[in-house]
Protein backbone atom coordinates (compact mmCIF):
# COMPACT_ATOMS: atom_id res chain seq x y z
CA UNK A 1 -4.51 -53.62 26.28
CA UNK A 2 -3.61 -49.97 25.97
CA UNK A 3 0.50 -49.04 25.67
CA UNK A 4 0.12 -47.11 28.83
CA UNK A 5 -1.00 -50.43 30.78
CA UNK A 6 1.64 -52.57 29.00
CA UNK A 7 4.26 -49.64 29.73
CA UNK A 8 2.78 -49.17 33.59
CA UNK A 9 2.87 -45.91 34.73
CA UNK A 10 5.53 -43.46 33.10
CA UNK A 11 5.61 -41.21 35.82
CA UNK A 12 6.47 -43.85 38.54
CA UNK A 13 9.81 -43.94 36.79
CA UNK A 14 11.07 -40.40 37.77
CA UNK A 15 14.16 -40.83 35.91
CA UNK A 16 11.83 -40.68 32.61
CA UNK A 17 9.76 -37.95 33.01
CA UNK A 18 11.40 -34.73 31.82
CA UNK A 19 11.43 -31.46 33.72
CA UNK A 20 13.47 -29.18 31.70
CA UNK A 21 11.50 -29.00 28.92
CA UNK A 22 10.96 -25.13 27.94
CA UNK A 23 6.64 -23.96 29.10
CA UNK A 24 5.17 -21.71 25.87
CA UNK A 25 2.86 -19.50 25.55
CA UNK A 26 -0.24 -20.28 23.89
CA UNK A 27 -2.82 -17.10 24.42
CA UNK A 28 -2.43 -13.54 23.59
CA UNK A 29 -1.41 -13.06 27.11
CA UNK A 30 1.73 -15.67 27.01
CA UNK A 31 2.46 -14.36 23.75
CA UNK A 32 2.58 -10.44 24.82
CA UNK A 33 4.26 -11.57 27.89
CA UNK A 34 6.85 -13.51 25.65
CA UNK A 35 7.48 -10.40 23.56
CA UNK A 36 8.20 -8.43 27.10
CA UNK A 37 10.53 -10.80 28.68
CA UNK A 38 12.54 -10.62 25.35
CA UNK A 39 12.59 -7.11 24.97
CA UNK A 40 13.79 -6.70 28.78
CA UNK A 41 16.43 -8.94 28.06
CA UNK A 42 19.13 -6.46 25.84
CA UNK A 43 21.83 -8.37 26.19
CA UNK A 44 19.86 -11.47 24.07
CA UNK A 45 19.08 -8.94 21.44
CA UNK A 46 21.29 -6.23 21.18
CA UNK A 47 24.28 -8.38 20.10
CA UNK A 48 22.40 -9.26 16.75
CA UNK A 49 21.19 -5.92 15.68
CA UNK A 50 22.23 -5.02 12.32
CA UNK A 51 21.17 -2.08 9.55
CA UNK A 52 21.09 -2.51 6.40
CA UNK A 53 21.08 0.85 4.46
CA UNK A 54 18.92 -0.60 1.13
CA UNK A 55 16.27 -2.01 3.82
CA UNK A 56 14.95 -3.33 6.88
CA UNK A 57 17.61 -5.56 8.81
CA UNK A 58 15.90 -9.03 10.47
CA UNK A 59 16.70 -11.87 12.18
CA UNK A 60 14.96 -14.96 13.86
CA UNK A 61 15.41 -14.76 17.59
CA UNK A 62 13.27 -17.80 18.74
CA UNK A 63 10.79 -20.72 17.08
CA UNK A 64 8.44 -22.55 20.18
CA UNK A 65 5.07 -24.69 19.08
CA UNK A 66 3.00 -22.49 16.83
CA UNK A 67 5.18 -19.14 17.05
CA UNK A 68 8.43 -17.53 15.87
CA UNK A 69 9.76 -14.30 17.52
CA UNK A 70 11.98 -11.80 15.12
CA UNK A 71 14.02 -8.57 15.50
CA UNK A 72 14.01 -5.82 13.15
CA UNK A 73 16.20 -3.16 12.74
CA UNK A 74 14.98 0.15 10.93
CA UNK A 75 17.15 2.63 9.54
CA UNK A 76 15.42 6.48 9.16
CA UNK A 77 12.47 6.35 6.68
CA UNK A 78 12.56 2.66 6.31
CA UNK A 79 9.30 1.23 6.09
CA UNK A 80 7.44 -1.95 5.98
CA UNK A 81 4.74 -0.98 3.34
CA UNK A 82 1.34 -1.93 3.80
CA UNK A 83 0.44 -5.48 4.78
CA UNK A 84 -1.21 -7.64 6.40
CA UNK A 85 0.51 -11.08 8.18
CA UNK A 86 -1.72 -13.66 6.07
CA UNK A 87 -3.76 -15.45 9.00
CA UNK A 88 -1.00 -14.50 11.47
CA UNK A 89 -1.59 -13.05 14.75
CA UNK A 90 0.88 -10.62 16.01
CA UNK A 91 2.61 -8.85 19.05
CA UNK A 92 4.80 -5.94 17.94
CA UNK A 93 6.81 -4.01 20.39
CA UNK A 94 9.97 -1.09 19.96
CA UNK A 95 12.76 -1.49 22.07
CA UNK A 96 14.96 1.02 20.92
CA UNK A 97 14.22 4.32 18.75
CA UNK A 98 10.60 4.90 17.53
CA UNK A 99 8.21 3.78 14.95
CA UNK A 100 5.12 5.00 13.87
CA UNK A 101 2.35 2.51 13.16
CA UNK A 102 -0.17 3.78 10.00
CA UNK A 103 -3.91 1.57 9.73
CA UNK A 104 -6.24 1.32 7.31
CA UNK A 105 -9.97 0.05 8.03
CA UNK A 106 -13.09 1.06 6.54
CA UNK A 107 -13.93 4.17 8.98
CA UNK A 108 -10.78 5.83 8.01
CA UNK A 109 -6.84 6.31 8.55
CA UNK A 110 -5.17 5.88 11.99
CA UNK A 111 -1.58 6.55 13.04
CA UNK A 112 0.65 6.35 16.30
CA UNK A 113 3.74 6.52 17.43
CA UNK A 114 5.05 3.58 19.25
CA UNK A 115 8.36 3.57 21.66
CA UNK A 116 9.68 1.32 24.00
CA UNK A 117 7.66 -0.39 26.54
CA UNK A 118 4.42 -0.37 23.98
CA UNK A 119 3.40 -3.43 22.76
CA UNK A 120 0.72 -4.06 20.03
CA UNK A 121 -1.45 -7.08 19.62
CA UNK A 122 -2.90 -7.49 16.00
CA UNK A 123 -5.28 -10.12 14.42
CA UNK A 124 -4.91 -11.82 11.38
CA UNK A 125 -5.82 -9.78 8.35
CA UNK A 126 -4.51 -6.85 10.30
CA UNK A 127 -3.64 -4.18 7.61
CA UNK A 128 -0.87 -1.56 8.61
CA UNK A 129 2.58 0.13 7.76
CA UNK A 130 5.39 1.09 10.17
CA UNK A 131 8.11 3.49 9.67
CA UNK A 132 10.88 4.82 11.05
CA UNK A 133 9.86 8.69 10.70
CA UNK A 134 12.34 9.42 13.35
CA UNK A 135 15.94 10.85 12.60
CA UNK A 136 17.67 8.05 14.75
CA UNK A 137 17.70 4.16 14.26
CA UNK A 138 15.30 1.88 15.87
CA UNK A 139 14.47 -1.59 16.41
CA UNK A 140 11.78 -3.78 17.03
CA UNK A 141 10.30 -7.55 17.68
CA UNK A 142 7.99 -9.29 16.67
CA UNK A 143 6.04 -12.19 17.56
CA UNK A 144 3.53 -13.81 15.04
CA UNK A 145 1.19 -16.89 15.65
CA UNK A 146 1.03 -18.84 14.09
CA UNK A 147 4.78 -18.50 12.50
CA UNK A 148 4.69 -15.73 9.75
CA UNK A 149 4.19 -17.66 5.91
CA UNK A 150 2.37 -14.87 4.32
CA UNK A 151 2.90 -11.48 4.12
CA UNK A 152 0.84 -9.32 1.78
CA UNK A 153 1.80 -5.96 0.19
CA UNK A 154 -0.74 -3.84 -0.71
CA UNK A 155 -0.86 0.36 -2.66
CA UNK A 156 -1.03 2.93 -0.45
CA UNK A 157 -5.10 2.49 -0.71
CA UNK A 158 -5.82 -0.49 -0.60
CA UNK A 159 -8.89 0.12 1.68
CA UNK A 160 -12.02 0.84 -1.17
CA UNK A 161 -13.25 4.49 -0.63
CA UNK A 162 -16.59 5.06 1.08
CA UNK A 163 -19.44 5.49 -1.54
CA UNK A 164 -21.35 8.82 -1.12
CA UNK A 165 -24.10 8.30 1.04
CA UNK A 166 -27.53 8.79 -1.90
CA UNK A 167 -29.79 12.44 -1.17
């Protein structure tokens, strides 16, 4: 006999079957809808923003199965480096101030500016920086799946130059 035959049916016992558990995200979509709902909601934020003069200011805002969600404050020319987020996915999006995003790949440099209401989505092995190039303070969240336990630095180079192409 199975446990669910010697238990009968849980869900004939309404009383047992709980409803206010919390629904997560699990695609890119959930998670970049996530990030949206957050940032619309200033009042759960904007209470914990802090800066922190010597560097960037962070704090957890929410954990949920195979995710964590921070904010980051950014101070002018405060910067993240560049890194990568291990085999972390990512949703990144500015709620306040602005940030400019610099990538690396193998076909070159790319840079933009991000403000509020952009979000980015980025894979693992991602490799960027972000600043705060603006006069004013800004701030941030992030979402990374699965929950960020890697974060690697790299020079300001750290893609390998293009070989000349042989005549």
């Amino acid at each position: 006999m199975s446990d669910v035959s010697i238990a009968g049916d849980p869900l004939a016992f309404p009383h047992l079957v709980r409803t206010d558990l919390p629904r997560h995200p699990t695609t890119v979509a959930g998670y970049a809808q996530l990030v949206r709902e957050i940032a619309a909601d200033r009042d759960r934020w904007a209470p914990l923003v802090r800066y922190d003069a010597l560097t960037r200011w962070y704090a957890r805002l929410e954990t949920g199965p195979g995710y964590e969600v921070w904010l980051l404050s950014w101070l002018p020319g405060q910067s993240s480096g560049f890194h990568d987020h291990g085999q972390s996915s990512g949703v990144l999006a500015v709620v306040q101030g602005e940030l400019v995003e610099r990538s690396l790949t193998h076909s070159g440099e790319g840079a933009r500016t991000l403000r509020p209401g952009v979000r980015r989505v980025f894979s693992p092995g991602y490799l960027h920086e972000v600043v705060n190039a603006s006069l004013e303070p800004a701030v941030s969240i992030h979402l990374y799946s699965p929950g960020l336990v890697e974060m690697n630095q790299y020079a300001d180079t750290p893609v390998p130059e293009r070989q000349p192409e042989a005549r």
